[in-house]
C-alpha atoms as a PDB file:
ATOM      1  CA  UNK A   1       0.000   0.000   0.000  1.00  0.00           C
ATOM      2  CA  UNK A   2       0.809   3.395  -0.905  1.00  0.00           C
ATOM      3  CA  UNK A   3       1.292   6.003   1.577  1.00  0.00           C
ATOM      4  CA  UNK A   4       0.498   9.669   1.809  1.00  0.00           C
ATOM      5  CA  UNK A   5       4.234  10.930   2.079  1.00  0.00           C
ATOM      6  CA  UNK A   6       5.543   8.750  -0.298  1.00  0.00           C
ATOM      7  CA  UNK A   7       2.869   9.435  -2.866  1.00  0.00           C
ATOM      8  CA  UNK A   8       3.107  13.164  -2.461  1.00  0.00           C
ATOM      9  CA  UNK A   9       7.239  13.125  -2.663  1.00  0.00           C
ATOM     10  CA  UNK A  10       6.424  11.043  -6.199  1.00  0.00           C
ATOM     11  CA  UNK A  11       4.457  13.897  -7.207  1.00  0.00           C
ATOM     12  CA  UNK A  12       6.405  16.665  -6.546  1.00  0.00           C
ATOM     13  CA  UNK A  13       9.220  14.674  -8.279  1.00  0.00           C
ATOM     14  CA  UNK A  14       7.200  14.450 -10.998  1.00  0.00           C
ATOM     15  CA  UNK A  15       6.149  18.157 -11.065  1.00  0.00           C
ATOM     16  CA  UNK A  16      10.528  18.894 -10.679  1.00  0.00           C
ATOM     17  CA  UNK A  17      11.200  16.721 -13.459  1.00  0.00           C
ATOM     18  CA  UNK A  18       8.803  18.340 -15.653  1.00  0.00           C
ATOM     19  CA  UNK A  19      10.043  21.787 -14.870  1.00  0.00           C
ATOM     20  CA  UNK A  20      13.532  20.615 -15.632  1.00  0.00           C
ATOM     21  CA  UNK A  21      12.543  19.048 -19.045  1.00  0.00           C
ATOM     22  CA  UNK A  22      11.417  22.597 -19.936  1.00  0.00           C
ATOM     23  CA  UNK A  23      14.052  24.401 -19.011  1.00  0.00           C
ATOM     24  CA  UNK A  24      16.539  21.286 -21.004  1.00  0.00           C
ATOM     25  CA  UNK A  25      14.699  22.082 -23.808  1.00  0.00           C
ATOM     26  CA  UNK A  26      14.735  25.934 -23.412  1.00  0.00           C
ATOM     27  CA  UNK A  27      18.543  24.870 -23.227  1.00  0.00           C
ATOM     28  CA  UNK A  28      18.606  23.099 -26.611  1.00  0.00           C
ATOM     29  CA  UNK A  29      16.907  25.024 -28.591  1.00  0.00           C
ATOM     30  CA  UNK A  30      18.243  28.759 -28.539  1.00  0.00           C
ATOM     31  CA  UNK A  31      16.074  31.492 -29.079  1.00  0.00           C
ATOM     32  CA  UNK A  32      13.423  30.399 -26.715  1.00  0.00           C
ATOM     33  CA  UNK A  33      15.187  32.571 -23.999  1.00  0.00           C
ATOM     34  CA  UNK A  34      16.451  35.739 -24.768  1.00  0.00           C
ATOM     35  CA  UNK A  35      15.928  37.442 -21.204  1.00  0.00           C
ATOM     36  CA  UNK A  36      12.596  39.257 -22.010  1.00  0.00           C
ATOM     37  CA  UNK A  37       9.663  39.112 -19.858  1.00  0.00           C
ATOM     38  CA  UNK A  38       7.565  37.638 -22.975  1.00  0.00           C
ATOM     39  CA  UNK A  39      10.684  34.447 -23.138  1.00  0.00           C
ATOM     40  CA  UNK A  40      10.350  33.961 -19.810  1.00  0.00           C
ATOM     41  CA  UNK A  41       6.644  33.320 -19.886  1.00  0.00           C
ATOM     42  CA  UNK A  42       6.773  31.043 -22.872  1.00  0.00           C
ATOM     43  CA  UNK A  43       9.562  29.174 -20.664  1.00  0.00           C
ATOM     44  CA  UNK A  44       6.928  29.281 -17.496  1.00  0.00           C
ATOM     45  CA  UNK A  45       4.459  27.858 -19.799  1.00  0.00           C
ATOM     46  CA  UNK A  46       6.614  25.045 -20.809  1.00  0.00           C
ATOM     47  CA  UNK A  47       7.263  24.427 -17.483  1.00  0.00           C
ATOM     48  CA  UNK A  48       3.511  24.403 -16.303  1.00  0.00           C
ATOM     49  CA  UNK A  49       2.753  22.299 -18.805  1.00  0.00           C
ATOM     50  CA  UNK A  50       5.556  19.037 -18.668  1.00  0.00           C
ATOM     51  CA  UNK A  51       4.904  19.318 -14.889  1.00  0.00           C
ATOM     52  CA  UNK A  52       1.296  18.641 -15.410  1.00  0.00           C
ATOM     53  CA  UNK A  53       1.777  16.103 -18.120  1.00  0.00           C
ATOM     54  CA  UNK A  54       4.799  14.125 -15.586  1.00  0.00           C
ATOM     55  CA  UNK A  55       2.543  14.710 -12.739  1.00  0.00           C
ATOM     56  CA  UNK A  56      -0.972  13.095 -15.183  1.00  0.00           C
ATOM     57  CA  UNK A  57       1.559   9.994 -16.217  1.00  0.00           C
ATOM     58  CA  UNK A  58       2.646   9.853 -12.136  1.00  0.00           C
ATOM     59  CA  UNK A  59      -0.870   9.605 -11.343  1.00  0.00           C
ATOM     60  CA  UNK A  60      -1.520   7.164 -13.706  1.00  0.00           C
ATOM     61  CA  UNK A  61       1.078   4.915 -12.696  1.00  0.00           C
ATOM     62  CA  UNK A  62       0.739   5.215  -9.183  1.00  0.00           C
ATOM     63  CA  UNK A  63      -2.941   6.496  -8.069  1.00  0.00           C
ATOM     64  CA  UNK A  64      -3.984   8.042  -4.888  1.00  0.00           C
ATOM     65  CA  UNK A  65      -3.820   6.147  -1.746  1.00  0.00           C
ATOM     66  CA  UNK A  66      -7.221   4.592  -0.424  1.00  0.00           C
ATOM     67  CA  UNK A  67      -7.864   6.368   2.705  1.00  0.00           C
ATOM     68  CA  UNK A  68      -7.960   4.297   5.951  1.00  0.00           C
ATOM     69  CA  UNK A  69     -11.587   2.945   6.923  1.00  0.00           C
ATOM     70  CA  UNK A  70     -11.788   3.729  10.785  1.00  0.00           C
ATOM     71  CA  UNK A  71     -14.105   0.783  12.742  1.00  0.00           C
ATOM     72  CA  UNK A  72     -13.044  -2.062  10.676  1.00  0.00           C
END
């Protein structure tokens, strides 16, 4: 059985990798970045949106835990 805390360290792992595969591609593909505020937003979007995606496909693999039935 799944627990709370490690469930919700899986997540946030998830939610870090996903940031970090935006900013690796930010990396590899120059241009993305170029230190305006309108860059940096398109970055910030790529980030929201590989955390949600690694978060979804964390979720997917590893649901949340059943809570414990009290007076069983």
């Amino acid at each position: 059985m799944l627990s709370w805390k490690v469930w919700a360290k899986g997540i946030a792992a998830a939610v870090i990798g996903g940031g970090a595969s935006a900013v690796a591609a930010a990396v590899t593909a120059p241009g993305i970045v170029t230190g305006t505020r309108g860059s940096w937003m398109v970055l910030l979007r790529m980030s929201a949106v590989a955390a949600v995606l690694n978060a979804a496909a964390y979720l997917k693999k590893s649901p949340l835990p059943a809570g414990e039935e009290k007076g069983e």
